[in-house]
N, C-alpha and C. Protein backbone atom coordinates (compact mmCIF):
# COMPACT_ATOMS: atom_id res chain seq x y z
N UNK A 1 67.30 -76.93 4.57
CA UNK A 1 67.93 -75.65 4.82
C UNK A 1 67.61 -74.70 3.69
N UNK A 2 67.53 -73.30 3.83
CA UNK A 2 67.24 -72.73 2.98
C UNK A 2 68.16 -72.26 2.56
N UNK A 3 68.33 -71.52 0.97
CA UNK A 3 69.33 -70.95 0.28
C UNK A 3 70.30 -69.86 0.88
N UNK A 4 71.16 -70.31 1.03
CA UNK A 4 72.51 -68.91 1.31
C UNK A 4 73.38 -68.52 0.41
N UNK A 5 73.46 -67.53 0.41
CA UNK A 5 74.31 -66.27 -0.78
C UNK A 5 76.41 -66.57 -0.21
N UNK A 6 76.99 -67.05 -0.75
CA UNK A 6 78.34 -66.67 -0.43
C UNK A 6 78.88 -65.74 -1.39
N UNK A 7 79.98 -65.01 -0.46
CA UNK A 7 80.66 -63.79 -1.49
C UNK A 7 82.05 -64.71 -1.72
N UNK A 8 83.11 -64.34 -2.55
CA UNK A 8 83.97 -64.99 -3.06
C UNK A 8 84.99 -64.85 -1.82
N UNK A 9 85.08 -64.31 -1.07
CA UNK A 9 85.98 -64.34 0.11
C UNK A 9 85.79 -64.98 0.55
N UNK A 10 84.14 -66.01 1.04
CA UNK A 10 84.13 -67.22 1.89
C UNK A 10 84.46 -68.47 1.12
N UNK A 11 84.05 -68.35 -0.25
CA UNK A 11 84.81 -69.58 -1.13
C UNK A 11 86.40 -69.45 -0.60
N UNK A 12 87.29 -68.92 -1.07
CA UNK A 12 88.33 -69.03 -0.79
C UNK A 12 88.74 -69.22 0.37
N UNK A 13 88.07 -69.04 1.32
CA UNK A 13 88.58 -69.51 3.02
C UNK A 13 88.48 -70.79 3.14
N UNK A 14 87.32 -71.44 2.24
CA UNK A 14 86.52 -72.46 2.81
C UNK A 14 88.30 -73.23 1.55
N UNK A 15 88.26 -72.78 0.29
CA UNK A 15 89.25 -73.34 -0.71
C UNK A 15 90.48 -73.59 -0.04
N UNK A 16 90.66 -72.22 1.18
CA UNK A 16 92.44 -72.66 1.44
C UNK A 16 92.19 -72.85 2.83
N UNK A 17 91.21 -73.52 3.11
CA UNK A 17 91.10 -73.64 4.81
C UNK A 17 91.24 -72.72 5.69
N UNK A 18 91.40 -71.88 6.06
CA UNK A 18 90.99 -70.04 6.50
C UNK A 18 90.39 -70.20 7.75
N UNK A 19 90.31 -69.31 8.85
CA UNK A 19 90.42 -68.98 9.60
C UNK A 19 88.51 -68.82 9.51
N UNK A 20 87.92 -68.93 10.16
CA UNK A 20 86.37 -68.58 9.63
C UNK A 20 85.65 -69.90 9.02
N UNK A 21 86.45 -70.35 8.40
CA UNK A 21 85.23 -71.37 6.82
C UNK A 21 84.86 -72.67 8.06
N UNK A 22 85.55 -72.60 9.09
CA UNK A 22 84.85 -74.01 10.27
C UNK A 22 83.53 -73.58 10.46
N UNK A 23 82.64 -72.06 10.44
CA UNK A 23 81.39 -71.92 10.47
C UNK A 23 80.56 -72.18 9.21
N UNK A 24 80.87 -72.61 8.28
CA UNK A 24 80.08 -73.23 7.57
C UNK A 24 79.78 -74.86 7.37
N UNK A 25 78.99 -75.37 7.87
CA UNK A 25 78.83 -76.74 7.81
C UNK A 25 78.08 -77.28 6.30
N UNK A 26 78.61 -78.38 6.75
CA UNK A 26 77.91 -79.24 5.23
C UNK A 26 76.61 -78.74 4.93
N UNK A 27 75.87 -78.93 5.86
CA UNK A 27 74.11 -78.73 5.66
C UNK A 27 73.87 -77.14 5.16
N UNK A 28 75.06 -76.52 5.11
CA UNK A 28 74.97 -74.71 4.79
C UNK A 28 75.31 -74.91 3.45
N UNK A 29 76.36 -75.43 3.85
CA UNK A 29 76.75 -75.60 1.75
C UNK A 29 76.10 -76.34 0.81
N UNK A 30 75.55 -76.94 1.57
CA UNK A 30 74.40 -78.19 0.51
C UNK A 30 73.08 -76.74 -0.12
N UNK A 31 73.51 -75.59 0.61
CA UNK A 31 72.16 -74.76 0.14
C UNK A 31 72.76 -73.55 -0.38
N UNK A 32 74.04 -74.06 -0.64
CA UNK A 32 74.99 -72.62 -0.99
C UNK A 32 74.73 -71.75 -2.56
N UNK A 33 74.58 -70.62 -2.53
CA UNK A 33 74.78 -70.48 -3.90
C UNK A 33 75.83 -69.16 -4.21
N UNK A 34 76.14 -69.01 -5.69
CA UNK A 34 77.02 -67.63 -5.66
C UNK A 34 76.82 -67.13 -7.16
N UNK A 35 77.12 -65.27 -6.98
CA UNK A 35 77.22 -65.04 -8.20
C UNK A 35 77.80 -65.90 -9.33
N UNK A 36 77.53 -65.64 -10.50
CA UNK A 36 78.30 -66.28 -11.49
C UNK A 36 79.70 -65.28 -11.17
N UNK A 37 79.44 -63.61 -11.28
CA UNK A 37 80.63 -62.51 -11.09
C UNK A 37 81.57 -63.00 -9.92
N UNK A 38 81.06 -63.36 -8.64
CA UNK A 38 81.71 -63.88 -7.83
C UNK A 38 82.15 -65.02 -7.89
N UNK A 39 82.04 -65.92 -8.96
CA UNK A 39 82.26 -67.36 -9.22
C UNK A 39 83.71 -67.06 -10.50
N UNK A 40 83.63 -66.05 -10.66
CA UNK A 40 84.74 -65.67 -11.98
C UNK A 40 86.04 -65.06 -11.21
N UNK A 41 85.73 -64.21 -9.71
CA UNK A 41 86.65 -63.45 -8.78
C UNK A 41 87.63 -64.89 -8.41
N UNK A 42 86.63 -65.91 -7.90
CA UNK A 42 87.56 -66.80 -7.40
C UNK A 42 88.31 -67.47 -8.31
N UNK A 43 88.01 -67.87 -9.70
CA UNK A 43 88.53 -68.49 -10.80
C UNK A 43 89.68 -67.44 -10.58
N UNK A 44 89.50 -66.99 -10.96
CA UNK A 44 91.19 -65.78 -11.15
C UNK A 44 91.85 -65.42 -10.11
N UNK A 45 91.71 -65.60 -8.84
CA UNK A 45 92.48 -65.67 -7.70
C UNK A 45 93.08 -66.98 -8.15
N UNK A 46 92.22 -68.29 -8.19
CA UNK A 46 92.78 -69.63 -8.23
C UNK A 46 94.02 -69.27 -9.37
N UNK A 47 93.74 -69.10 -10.47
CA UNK A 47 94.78 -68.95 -11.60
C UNK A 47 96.11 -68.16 -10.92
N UNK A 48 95.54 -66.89 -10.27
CA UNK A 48 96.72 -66.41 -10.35
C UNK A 48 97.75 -67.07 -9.18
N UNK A 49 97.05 -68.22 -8.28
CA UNK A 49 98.15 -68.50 -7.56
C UNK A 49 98.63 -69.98 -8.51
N UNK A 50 98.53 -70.21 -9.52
CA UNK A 50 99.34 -71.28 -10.01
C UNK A 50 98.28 -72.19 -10.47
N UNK A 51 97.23 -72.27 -10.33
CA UNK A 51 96.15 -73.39 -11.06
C UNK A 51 95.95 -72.88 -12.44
N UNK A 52 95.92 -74.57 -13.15
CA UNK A 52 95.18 -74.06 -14.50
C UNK A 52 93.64 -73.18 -14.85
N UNK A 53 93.55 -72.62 -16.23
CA UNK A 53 92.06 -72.09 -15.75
C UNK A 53 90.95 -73.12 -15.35
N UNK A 54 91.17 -74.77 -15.98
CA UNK A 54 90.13 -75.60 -15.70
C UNK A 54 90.69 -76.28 -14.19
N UNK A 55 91.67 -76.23 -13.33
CA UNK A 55 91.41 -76.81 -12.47
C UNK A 55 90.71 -75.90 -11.39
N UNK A 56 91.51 -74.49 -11.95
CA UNK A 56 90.48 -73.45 -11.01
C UNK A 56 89.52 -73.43 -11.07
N UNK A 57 88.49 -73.54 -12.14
CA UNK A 57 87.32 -73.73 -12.09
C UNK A 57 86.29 -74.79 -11.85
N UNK A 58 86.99 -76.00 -11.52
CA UNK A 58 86.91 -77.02 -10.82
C UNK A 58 86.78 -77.02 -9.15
N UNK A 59 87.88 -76.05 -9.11
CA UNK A 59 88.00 -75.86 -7.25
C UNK A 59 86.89 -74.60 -7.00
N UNK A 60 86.78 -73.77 -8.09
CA UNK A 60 85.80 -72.63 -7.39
C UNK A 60 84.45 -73.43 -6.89
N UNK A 61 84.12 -73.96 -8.27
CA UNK A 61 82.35 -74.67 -7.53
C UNK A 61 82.26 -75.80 -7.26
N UNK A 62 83.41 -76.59 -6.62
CA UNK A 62 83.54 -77.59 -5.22
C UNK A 62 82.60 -77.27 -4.26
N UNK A 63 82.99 -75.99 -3.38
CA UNK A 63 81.81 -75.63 -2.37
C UNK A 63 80.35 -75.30 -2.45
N UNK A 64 80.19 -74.97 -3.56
CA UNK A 64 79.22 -74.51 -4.00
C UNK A 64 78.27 -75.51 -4.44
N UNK A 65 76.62 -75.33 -4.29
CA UNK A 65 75.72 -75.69 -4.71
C UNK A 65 74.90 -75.62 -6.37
N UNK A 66 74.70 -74.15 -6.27
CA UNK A 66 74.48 -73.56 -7.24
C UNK A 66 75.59 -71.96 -7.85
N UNK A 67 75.49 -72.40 -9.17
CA UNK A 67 76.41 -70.96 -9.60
C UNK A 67 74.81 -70.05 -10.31
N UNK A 68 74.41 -68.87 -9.99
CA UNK A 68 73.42 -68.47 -10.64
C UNK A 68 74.07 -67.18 -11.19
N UNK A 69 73.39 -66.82 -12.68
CA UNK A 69 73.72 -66.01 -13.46
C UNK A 69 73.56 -64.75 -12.96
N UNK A 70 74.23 -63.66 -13.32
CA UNK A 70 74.21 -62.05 -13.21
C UNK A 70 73.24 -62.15 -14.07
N UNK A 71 72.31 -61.05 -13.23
CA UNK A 71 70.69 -61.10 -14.49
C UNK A 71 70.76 -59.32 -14.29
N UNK A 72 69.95 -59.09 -15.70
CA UNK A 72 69.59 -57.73 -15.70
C UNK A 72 69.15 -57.19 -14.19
N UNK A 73 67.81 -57.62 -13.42
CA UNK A 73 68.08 -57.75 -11.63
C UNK A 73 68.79 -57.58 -11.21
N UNK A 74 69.90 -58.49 -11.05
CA UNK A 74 71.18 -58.33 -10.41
C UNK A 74 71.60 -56.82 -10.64
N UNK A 75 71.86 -56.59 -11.51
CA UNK A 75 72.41 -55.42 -12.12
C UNK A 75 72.22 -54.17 -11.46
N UNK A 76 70.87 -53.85 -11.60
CA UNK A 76 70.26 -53.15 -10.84
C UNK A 76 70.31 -52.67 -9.27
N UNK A 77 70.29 -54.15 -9.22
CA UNK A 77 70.04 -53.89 -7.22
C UNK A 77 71.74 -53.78 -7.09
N UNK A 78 72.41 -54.06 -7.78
CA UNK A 78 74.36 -53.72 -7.48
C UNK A 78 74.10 -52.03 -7.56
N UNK A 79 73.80 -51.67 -8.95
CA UNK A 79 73.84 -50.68 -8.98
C UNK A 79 73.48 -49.43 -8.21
N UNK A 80 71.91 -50.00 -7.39
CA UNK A 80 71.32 -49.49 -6.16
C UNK A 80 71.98 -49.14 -5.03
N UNK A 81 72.85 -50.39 -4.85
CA UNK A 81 73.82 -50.27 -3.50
C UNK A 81 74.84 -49.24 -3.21
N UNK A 82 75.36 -48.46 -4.39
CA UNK A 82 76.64 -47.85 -4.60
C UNK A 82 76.41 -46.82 -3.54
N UNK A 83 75.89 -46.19 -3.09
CA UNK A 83 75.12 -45.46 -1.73
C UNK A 83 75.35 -45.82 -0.48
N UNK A 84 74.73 -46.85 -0.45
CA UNK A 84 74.86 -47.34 0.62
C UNK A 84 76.07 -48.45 0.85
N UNK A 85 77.01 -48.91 0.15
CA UNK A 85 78.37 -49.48 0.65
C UNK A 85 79.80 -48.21 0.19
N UNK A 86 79.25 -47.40 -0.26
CA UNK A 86 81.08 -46.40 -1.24
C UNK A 86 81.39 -46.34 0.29
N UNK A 87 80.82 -45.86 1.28
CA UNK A 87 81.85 -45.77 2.60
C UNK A 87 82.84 -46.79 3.02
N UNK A 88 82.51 -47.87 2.66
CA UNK A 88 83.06 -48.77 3.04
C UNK A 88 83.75 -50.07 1.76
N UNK A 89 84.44 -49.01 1.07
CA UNK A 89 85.03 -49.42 -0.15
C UNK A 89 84.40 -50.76 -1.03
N UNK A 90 82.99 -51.51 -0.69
CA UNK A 90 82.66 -52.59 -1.25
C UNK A 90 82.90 -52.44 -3.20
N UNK A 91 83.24 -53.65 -3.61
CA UNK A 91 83.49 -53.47 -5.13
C UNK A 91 82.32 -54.06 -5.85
N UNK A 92 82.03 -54.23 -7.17
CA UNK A 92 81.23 -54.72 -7.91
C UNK A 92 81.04 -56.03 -7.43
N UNK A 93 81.80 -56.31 -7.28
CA UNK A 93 81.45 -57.93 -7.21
C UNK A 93 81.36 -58.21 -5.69
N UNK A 94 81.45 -57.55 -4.86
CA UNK A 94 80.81 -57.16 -3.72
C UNK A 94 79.28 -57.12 -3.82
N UNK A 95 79.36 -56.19 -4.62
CA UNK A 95 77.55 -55.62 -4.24
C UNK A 95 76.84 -56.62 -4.85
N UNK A 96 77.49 -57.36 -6.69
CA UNK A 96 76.84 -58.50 -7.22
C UNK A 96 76.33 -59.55 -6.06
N UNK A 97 77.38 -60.14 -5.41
CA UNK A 97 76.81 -61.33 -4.02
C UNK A 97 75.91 -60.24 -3.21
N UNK A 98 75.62 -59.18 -3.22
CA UNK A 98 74.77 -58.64 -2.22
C UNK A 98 73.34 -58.52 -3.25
N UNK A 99 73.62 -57.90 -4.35
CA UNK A 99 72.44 -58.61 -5.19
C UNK A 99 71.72 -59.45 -4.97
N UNK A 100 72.67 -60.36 -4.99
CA UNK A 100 71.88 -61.93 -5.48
C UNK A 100 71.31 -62.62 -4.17
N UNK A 101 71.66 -61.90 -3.01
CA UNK A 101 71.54 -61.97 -1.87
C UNK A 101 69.83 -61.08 -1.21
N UNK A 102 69.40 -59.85 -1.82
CA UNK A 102 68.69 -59.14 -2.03
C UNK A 102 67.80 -60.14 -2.90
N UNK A 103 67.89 -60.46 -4.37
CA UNK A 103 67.01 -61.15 -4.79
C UNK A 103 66.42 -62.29 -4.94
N UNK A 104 67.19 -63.08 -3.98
CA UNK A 104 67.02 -64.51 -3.54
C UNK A 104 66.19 -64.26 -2.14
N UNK A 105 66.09 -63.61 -1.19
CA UNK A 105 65.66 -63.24 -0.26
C UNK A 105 66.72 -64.28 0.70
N UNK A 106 68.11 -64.08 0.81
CA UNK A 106 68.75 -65.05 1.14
C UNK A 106 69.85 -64.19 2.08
N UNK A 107 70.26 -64.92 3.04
CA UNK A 107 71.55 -64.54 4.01
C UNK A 107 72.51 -64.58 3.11
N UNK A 108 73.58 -63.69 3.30
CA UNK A 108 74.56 -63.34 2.66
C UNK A 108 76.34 -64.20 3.70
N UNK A 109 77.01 -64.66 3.04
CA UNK A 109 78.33 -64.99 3.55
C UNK A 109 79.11 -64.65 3.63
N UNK A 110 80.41 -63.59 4.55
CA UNK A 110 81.40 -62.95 3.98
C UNK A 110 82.46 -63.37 4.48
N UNK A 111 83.92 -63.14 4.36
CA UNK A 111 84.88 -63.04 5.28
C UNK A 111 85.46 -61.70 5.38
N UNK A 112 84.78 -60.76 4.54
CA UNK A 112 85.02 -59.49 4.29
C UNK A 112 84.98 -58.63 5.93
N UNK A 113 85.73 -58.00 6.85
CA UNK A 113 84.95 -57.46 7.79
C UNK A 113 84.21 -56.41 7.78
N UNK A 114 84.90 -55.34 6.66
CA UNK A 114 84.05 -54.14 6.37
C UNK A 114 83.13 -54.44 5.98
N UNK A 115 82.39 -55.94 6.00
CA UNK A 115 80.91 -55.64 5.32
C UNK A 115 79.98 -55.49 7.49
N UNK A 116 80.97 -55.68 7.64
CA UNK A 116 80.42 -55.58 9.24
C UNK A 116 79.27 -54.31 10.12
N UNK A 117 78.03 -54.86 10.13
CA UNK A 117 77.22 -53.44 10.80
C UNK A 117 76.41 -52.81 9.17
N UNK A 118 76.78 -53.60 7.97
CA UNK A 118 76.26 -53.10 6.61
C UNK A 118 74.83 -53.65 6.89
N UNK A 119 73.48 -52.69 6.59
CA UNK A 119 72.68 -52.47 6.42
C UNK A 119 72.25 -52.28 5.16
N UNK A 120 71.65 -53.80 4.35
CA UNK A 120 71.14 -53.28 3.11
C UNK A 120 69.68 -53.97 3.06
N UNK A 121 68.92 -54.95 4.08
CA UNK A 121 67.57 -55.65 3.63
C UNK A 121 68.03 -57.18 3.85
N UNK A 122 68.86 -57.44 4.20
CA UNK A 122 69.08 -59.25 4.25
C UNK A 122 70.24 -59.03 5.89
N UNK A 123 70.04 -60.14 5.59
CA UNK A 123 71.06 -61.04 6.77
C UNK A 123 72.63 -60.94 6.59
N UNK A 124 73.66 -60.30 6.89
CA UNK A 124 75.08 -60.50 6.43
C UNK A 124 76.00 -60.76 7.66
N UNK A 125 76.66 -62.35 7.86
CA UNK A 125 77.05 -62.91 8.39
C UNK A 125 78.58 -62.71 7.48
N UNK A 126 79.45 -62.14 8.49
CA UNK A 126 80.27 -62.14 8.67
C UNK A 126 81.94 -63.43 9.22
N UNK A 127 82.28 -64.01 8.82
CA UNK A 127 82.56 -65.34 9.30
C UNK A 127 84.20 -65.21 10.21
N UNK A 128 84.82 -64.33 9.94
CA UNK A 128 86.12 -63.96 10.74
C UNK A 128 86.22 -62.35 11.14
């Protein structure tokens, strides 16, 4: 299977069992990867509902395959996007998984719906 981009909204569906995360199968996640920025969103959701910082960060990259770094790249192509998502309130760490999604040449994962009908150069699968 080839590499897929998740945004931190599908970690956490897939983390608290969610409505959506039944469309990701093993063989998807075995090729999963995520921002490091989006790998830090879910750490601090985890914390703030009651996990330590190390068990949260234990549960964030459970699902996950690979955690890959925010690179100067990254940066860029976030920065690129601000155009084409401000209509639709996407945040930094939004556009970071759309980055890394852009420079991986990789389908993107959301549970986000406003990323719905978004047009940026990749694949964005929407999961609820």
């Amino acid at each position: 299977m080839n590499k897929i981009v998740l945004d931190a909204s599908v970690v956490l569906a897939i983390l608290n069992q969610e409505r959506g995360a039944e469309k990701l199968s093993l063989e998807m996640l075995s090729a999963a990867t995520i921002s490091t920025v989006n790998l830090a969103e879910v750490q601090g959701k985890l914390v703030e509902r009651g996990l330590s910082p190390e068990e949260a960060w234990e549960a964030a990259l459970s699902p996950i395959q690979e955690a890959v770094p925010f690179t100067a790249e990254h940066a860029r192509l976030a920065g690129s996007l601000i155009a084409a998502t401000r209509k639709r309130g996407l945040s930094l760490g939004d556009r970071a998984c759309l980055a890394l999604g852009l420079a991986s040449k990789a389908p993107v994962y959301t549970a986000d719906a406003s990323w719905k009908n978004l047009k940026v150069g990749i694949p964005i699968h929407v999961i609820r």
